[in-house]
PDB file of N, CA and C in Angstrom:
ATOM      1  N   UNK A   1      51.783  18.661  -0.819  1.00  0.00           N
ATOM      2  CA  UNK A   1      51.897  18.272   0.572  1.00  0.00           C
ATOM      3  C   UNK A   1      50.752  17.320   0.889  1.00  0.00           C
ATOM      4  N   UNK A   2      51.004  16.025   1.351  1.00  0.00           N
ATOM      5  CA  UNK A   2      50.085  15.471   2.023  1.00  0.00           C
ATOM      6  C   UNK A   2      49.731  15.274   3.649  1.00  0.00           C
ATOM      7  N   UNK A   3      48.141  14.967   3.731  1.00  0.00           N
ATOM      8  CA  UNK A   3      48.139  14.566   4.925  1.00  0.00           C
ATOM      9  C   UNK A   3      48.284  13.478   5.843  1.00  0.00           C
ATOM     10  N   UNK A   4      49.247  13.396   6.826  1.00  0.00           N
ATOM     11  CA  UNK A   4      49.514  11.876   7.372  1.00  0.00           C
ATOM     12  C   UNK A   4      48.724  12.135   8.654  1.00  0.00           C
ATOM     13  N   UNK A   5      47.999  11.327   9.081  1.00  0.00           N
ATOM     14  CA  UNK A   5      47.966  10.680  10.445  1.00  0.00           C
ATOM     15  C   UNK A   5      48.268   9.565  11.275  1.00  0.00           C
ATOM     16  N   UNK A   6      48.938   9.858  12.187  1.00  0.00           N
ATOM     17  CA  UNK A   6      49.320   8.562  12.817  1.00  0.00           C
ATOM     18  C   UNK A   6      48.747   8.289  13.958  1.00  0.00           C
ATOM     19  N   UNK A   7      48.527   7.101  14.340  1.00  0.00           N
ATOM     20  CA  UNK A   7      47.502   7.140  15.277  1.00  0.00           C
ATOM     21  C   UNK A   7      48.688   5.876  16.120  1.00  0.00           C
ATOM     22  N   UNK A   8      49.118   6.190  17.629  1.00  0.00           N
ATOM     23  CA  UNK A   8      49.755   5.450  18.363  1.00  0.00           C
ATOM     24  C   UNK A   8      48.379   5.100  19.550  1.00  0.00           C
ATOM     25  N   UNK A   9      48.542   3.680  19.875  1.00  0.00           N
ATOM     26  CA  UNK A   9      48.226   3.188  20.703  1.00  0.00           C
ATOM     27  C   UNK A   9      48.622   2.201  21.735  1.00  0.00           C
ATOM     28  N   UNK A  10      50.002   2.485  21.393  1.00  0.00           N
ATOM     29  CA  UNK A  10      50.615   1.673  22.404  1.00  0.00           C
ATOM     30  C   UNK A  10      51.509   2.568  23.440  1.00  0.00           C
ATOM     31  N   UNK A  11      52.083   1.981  24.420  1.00  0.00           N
ATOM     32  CA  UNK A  11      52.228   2.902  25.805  1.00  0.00           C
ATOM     33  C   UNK A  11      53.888   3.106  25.133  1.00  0.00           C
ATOM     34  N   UNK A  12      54.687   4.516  25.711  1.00  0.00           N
ATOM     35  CA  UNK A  12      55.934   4.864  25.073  1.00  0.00           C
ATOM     36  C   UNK A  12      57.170   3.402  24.963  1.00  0.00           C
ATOM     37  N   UNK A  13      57.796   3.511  24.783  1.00  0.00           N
ATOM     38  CA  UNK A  13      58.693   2.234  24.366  1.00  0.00           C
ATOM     39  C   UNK A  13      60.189   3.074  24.265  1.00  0.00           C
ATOM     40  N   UNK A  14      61.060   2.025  24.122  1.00  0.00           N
ATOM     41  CA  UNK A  14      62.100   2.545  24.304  1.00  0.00           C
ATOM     42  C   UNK A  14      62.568   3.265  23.117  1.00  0.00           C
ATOM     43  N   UNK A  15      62.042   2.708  22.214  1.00  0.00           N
ATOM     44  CA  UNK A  15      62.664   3.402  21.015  1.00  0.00           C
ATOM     45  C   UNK A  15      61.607   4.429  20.314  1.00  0.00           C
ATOM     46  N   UNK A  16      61.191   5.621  20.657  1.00  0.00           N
ATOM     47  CA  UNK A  16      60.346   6.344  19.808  1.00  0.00           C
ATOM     48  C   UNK A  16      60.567   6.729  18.574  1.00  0.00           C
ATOM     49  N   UNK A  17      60.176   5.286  17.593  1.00  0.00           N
ATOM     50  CA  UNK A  17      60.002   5.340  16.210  1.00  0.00           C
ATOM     51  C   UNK A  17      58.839   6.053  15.647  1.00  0.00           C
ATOM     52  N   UNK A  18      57.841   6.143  16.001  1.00  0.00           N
ATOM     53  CA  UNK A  18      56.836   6.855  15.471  1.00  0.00           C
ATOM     54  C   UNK A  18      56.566   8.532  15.952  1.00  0.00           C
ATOM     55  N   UNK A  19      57.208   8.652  16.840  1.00  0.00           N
ATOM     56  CA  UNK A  19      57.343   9.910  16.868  1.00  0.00           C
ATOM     57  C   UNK A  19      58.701  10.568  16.425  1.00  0.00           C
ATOM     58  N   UNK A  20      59.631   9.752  16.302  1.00  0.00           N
ATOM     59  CA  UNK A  20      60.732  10.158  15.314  1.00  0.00           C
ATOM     60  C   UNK A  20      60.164  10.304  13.648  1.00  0.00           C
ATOM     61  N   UNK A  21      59.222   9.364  13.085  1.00  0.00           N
ATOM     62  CA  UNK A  21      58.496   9.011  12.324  1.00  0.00           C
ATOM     63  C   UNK A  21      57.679  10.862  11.753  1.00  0.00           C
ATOM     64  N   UNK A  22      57.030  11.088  12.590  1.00  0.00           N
ATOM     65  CA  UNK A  22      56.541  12.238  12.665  1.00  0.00           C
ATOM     66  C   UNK A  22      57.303  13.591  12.370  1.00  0.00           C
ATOM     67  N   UNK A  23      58.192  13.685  12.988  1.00  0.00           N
ATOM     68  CA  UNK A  23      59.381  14.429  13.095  1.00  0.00           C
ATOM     69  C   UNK A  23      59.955  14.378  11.493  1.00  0.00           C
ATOM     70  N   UNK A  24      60.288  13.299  10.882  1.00  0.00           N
ATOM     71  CA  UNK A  24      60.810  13.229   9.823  1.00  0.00           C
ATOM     72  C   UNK A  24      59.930  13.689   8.537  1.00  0.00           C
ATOM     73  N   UNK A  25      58.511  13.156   8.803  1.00  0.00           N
ATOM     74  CA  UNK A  25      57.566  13.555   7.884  1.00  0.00           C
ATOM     75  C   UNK A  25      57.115  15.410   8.017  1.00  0.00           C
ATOM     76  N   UNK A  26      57.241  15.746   9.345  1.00  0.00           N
ATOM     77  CA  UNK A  26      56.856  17.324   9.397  1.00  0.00           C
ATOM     78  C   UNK A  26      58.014  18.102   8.667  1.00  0.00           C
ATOM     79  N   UNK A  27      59.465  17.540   8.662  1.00  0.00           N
ATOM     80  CA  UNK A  27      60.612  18.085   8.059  1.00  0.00           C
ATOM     81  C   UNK A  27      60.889  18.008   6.201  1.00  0.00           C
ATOM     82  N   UNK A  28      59.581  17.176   5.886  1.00  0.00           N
ATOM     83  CA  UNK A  28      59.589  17.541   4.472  1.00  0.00           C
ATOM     84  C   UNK A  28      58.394  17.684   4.007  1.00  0.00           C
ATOM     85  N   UNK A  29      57.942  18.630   4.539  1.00  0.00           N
ATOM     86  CA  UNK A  29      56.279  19.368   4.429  1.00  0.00           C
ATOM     87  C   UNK A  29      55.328  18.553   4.584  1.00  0.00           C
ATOM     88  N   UNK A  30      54.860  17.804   5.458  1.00  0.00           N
ATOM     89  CA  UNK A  30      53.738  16.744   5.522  1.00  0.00           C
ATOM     90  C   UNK A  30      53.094  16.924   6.610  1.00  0.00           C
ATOM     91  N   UNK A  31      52.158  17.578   5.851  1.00  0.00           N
ATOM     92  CA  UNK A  31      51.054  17.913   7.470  1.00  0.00           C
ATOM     93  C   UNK A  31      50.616  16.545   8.357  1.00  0.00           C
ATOM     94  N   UNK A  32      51.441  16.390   9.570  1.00  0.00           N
ATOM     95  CA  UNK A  32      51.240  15.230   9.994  1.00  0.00           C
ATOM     96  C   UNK A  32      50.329  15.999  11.772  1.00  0.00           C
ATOM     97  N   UNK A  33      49.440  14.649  11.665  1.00  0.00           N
ATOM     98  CA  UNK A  33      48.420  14.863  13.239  1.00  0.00           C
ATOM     99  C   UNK A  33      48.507  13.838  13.511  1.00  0.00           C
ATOM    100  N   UNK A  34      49.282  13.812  14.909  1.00  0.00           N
ATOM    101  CA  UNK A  34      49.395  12.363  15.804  1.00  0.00           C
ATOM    102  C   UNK A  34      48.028  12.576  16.685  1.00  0.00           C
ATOM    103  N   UNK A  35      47.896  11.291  16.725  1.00  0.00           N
ATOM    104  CA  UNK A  35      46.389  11.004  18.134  1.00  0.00           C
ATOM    105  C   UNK A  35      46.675   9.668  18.566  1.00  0.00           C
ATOM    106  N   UNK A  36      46.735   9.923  20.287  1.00  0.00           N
ATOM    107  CA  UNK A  36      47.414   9.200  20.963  1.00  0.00           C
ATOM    108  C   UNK A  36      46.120   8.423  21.912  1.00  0.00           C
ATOM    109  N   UNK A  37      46.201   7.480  21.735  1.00  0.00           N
ATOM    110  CA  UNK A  37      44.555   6.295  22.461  1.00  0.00           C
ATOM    111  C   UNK A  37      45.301   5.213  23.035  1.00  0.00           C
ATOM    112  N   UNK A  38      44.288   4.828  24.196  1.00  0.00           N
ATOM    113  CA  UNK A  38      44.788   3.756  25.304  1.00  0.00           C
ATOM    114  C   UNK A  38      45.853   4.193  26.088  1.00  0.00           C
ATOM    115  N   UNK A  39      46.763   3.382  26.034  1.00  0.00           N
ATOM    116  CA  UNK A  39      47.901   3.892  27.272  1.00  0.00           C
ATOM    117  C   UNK A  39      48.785   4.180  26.304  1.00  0.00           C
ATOM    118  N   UNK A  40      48.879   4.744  25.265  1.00  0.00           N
ATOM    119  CA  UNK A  40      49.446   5.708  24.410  1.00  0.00           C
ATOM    120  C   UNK A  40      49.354   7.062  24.613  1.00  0.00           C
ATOM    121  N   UNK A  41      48.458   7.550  26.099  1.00  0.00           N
ATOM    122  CA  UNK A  41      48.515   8.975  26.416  1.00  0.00           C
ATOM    123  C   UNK A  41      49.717   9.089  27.019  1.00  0.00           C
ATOM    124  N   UNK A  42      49.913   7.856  27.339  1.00  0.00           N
ATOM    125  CA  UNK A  42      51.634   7.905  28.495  1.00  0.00           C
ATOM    126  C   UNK A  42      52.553   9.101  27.827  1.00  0.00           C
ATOM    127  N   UNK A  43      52.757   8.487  26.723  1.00  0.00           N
ATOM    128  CA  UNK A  43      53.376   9.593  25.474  1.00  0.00           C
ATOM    129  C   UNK A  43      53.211  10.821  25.958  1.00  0.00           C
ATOM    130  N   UNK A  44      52.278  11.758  26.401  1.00  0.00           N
ATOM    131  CA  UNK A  44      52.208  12.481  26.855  1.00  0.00           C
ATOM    132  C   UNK A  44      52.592  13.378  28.072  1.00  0.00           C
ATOM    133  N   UNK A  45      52.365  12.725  28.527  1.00  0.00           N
ATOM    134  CA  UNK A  45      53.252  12.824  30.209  1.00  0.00           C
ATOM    135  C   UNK A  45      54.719  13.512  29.912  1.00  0.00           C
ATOM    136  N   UNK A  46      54.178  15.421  30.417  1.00  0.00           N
ATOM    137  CA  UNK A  46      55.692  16.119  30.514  1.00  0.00           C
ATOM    138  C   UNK A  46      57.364  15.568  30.909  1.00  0.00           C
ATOM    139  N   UNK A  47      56.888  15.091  31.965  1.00  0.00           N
ATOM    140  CA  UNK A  47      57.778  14.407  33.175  1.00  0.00           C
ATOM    141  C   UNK A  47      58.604  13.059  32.914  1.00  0.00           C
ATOM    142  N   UNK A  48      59.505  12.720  31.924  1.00  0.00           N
ATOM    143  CA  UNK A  48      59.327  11.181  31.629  1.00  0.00           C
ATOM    144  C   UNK A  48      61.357  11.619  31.460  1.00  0.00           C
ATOM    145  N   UNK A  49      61.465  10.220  32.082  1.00  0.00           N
ATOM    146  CA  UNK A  49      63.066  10.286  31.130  1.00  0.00           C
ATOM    147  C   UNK A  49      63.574   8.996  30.632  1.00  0.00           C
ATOM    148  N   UNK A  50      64.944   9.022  29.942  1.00  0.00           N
ATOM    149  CA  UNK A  50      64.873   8.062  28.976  1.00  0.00           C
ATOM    150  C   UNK A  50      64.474   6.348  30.080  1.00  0.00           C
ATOM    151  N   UNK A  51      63.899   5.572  28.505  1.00  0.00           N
ATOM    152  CA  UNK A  51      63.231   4.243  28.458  1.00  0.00           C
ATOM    153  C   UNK A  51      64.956   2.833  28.470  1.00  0.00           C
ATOM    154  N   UNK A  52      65.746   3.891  28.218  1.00  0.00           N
ATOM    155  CA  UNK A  52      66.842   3.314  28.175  1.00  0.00           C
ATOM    156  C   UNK A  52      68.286   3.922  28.145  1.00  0.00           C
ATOM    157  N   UNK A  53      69.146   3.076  28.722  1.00  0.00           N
ATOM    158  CA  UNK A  53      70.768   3.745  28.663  1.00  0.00           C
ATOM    159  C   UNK A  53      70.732   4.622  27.348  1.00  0.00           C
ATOM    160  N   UNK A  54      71.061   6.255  27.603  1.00  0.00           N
ATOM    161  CA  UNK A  54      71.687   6.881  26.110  1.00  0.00           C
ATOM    162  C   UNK A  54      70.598   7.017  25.528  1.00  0.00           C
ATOM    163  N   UNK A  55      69.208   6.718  25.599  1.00  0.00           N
ATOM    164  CA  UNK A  55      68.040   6.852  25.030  1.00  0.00           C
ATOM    165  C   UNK A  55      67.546   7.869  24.777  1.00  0.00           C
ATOM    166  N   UNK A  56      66.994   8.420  24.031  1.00  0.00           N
ATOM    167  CA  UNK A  56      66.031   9.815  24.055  1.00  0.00           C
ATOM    168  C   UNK A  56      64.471   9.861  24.926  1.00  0.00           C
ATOM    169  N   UNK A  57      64.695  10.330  25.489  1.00  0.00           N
ATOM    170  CA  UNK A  57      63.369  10.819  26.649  1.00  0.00           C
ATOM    171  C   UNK A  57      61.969  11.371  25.885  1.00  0.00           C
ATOM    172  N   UNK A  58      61.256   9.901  26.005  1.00  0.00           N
ATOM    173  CA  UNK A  58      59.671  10.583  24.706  1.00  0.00           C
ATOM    174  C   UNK A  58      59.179  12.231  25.194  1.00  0.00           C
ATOM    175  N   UNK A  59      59.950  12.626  26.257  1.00  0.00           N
ATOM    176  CA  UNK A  59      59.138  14.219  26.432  1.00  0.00           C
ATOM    177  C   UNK A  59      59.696  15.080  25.673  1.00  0.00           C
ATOM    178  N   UNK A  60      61.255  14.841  25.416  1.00  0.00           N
ATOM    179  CA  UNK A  60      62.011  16.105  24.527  1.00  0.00           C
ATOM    180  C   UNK A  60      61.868  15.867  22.976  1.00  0.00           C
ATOM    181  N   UNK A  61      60.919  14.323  23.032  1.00  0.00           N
ATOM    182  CA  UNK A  61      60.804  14.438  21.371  1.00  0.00           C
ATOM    183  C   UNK A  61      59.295  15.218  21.258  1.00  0.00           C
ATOM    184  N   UNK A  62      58.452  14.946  21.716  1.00  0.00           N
ATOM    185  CA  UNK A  62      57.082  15.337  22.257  1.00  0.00           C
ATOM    186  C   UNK A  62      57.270  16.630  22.210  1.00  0.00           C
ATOM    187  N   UNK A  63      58.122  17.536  23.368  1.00  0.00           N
ATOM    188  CA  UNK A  63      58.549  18.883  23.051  1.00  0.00           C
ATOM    189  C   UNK A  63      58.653  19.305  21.720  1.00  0.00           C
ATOM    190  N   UNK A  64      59.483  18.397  21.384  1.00  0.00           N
ATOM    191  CA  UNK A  64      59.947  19.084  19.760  1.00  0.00           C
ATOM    192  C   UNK A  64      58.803  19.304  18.717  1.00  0.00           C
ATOM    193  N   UNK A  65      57.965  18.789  18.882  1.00  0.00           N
ATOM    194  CA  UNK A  65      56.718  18.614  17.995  1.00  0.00           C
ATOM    195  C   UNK A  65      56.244  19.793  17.405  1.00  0.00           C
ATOM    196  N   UNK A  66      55.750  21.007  18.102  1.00  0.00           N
ATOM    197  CA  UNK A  66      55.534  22.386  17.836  1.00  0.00           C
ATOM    198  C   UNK A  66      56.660  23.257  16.988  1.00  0.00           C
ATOM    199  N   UNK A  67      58.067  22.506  16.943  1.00  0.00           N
ATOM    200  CA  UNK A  67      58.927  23.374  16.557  1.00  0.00           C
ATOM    201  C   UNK A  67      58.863  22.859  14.867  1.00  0.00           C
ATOM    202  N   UNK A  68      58.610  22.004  14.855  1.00  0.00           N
ATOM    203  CA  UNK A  68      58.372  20.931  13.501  1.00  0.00           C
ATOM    204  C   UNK A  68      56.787  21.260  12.918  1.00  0.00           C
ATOM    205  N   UNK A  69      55.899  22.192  13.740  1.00  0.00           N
ATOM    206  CA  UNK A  69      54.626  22.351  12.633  1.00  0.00           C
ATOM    207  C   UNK A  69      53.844  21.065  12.832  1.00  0.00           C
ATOM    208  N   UNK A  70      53.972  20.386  13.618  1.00  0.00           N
ATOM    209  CA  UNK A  70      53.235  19.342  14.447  1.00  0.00           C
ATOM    210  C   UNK A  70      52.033  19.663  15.379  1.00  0.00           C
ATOM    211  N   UNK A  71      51.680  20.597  15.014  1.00  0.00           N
ATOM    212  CA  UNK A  71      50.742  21.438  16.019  1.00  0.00           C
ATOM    213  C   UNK A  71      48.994  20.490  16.703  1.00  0.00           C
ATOM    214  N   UNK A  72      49.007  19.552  15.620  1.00  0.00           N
ATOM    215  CA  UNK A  72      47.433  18.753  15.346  1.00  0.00           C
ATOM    216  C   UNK A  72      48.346  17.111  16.547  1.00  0.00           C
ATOM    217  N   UNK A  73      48.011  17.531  17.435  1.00  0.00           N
ATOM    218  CA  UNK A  73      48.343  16.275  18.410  1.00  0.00           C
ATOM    219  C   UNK A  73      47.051  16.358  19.686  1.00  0.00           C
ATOM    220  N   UNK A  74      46.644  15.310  19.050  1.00  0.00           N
ATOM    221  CA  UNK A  74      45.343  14.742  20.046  1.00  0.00           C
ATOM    222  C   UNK A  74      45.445  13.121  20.880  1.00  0.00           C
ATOM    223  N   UNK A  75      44.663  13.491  21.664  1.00  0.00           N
ATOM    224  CA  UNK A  75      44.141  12.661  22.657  1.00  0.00           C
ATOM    225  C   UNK A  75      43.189  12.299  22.592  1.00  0.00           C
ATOM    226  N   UNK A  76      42.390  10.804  23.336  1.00  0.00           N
ATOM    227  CA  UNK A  76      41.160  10.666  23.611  1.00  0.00           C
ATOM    228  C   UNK A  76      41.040  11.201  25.044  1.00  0.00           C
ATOM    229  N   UNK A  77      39.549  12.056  25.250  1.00  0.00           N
ATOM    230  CA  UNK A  77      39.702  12.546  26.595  1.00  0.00           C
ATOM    231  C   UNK A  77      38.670  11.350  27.600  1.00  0.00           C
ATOM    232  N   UNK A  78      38.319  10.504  26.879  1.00  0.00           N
ATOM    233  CA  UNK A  78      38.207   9.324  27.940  1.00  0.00           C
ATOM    234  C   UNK A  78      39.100   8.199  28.069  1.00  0.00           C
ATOM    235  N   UNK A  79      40.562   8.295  27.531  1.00  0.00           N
ATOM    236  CA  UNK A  79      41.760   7.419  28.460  1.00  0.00           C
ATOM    237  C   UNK A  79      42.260   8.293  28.862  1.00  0.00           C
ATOM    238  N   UNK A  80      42.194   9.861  29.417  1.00  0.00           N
ATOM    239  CA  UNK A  80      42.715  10.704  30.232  1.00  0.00           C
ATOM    240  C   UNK A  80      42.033  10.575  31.300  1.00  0.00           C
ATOM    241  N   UNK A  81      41.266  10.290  31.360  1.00  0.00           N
ATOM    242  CA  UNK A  81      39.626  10.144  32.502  1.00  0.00           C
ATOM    243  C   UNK A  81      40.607   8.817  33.212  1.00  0.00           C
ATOM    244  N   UNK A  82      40.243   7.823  32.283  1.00  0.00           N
ATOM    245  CA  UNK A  82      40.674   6.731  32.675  1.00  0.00           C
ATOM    246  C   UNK A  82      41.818   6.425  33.250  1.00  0.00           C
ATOM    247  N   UNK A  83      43.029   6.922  32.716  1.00  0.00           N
ATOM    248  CA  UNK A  83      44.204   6.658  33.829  1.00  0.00           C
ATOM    249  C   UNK A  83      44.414   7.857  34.648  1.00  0.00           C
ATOM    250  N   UNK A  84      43.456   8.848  34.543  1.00  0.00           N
ATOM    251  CA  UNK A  84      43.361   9.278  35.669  1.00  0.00           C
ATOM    252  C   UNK A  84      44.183  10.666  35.614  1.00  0.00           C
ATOM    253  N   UNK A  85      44.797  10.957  34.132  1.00  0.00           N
ATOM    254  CA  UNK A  85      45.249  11.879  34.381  1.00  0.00           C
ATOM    255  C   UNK A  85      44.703  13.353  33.371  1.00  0.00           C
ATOM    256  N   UNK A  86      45.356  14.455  34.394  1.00  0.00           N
ATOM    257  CA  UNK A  86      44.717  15.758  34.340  1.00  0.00           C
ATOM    258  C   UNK A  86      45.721  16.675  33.127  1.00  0.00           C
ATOM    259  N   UNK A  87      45.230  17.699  33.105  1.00  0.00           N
ATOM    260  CA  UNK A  87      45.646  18.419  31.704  1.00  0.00           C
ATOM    261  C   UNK A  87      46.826  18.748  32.135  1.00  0.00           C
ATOM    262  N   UNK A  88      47.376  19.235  33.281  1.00  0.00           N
ATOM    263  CA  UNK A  88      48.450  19.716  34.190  1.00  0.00           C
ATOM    264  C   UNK A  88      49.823  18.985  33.808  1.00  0.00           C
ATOM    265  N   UNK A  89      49.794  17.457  33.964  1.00  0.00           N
ATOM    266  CA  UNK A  89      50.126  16.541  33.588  1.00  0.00           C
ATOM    267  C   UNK A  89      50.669  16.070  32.171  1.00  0.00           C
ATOM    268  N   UNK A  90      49.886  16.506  30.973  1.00  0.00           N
ATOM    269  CA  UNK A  90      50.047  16.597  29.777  1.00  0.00           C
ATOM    270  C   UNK A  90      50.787  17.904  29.231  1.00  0.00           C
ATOM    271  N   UNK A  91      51.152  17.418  27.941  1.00  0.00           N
ATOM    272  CA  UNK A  91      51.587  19.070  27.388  1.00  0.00           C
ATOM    273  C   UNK A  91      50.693  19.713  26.810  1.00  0.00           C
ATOM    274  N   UNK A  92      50.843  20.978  27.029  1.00  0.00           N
ATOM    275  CA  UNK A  92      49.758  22.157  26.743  1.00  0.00           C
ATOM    276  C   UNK A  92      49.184  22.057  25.139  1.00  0.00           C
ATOM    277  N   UNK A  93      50.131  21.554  24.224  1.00  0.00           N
ATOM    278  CA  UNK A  93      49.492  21.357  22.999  1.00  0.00           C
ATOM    279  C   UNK A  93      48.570  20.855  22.830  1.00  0.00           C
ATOM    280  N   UNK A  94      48.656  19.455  23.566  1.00  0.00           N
ATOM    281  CA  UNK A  94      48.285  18.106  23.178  1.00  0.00           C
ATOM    282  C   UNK A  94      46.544  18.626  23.592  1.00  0.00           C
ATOM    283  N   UNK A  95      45.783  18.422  22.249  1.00  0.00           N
ATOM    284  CA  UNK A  95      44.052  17.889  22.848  1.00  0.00           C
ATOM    285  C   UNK A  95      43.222  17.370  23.021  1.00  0.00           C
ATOM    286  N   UNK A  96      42.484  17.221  24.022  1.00  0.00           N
ATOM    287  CA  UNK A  96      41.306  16.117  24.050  1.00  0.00           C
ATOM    288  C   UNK A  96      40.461  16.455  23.145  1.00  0.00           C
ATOM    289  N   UNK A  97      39.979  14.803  22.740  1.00  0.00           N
ATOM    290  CA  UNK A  97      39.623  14.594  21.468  1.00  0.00           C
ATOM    291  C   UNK A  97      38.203  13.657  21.837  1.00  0.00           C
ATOM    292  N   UNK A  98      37.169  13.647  21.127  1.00  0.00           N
ATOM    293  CA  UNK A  98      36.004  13.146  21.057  1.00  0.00           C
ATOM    294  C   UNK A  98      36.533  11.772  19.918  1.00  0.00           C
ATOM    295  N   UNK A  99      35.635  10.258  20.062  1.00  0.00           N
ATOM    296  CA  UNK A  99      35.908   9.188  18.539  1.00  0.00           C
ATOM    297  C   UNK A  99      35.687  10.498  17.622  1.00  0.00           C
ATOM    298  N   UNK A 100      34.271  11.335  17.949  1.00  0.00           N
ATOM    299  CA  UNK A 100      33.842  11.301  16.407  1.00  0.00           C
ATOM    300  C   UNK A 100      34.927  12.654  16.081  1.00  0.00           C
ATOM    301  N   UNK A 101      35.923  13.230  16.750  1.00  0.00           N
ATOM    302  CA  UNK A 101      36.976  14.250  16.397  1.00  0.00           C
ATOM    303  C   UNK A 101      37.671  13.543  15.498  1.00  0.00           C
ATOM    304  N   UNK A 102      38.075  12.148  16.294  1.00  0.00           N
ATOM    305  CA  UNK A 102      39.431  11.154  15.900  1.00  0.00           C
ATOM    306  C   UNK A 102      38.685  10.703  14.984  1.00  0.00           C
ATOM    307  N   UNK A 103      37.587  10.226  13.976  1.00  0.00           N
ATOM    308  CA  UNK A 103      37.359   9.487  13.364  1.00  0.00           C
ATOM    309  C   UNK A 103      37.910  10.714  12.062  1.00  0.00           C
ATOM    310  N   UNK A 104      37.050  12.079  12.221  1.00  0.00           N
ATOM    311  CA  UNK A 104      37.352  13.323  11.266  1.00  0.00           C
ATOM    312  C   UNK A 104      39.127  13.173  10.542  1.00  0.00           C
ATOM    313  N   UNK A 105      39.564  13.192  11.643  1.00  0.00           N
ATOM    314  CA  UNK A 105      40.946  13.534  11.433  1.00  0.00           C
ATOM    315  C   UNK A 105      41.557  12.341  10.613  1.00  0.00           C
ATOM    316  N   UNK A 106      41.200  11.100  10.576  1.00  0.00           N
ATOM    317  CA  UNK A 106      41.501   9.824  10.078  1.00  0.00           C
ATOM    318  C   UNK A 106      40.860  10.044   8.853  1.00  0.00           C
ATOM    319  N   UNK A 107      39.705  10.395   8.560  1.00  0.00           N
ATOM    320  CA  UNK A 107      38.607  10.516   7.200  1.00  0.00           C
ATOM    321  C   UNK A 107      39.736  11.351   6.116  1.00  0.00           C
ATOM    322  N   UNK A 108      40.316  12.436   6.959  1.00  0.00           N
ATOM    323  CA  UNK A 108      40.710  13.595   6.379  1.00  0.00           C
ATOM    324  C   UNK A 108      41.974  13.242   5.698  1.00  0.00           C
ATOM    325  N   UNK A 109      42.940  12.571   6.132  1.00  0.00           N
ATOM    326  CA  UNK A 109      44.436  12.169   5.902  1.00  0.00           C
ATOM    327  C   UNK A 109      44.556  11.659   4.298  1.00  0.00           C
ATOM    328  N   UNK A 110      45.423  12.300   4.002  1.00  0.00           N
ATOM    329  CA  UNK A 110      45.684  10.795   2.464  1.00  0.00           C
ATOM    330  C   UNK A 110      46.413   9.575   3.148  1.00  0.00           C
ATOM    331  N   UNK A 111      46.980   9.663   4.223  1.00  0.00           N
ATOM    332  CA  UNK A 111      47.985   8.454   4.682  1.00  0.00           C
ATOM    333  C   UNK A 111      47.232   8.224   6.365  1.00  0.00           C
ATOM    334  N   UNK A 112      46.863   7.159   6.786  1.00  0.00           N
ATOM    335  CA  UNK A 112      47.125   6.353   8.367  1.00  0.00           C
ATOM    336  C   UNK A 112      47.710   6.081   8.663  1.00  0.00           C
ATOM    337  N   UNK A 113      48.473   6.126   9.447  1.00  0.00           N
ATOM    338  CA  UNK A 113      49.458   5.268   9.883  1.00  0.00           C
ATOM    339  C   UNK A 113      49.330   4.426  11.774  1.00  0.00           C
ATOM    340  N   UNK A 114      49.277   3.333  11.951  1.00  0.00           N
ATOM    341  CA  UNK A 114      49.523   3.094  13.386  1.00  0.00           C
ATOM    342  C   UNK A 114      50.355   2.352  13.821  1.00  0.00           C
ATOM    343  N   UNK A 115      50.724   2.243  15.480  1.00  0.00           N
ATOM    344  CA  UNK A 115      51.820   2.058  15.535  1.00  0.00           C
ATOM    345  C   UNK A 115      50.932   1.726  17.236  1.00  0.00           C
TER     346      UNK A 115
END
């Protein structure tokens, strides 16, 4: 089993490839830890529905994450500061993260991935 990390930094999009991405890699044993920076916390945000007609809604893939052994999903907790939003807001998994957390978790991976 290897370790992937993916590191998103861009704000949700219509097509959640990298968290489908994730999803696919947790389904054939790959300890994968997403960490979500800049307006890539959007991703986070319980409350969201689809980005497009027939689309999948980044919250019910986000949901799904825990059921997949996705458990390692971080944040920076200064672009939570920054756009202002509170833990309430986010999903209960998801954690704030220090660089030098996010740098660990990147050191640690056999694979990076960003997106």
């Amino acid at each position: 089993m290897s370790k992937v990390c993916i590191v998103i930094d861009t704000p949700a999009t219509p097509d959640p490839e990298a968290i489908e991405l994730a999803l696919a890699l947790a389904t054939f044993d790959h300890e994968v830890t997403l960490i979500f920076t800049g307006a890539a916390i959007g991703w986070l945000i319980k409350q969201q529905g689809p980005r497009k007609v027939s689309g999948k809604t980044p919250s019910s893939l986000i949901k799904a994450l825990p059921m997949y052994d996705c458990d390692q999903v971080f944040y920076r907790q200064e672009d939570a500061e920054q756009y202002g939003l509170s833990d309430d807001l986010l999903f209960p998994f998801a954690q704030a993260a220090t660089d030098a957390d996010i740098s660990t978790c990147i050191q640690q991976a056999n694979h990076c991935l960003r997106f």
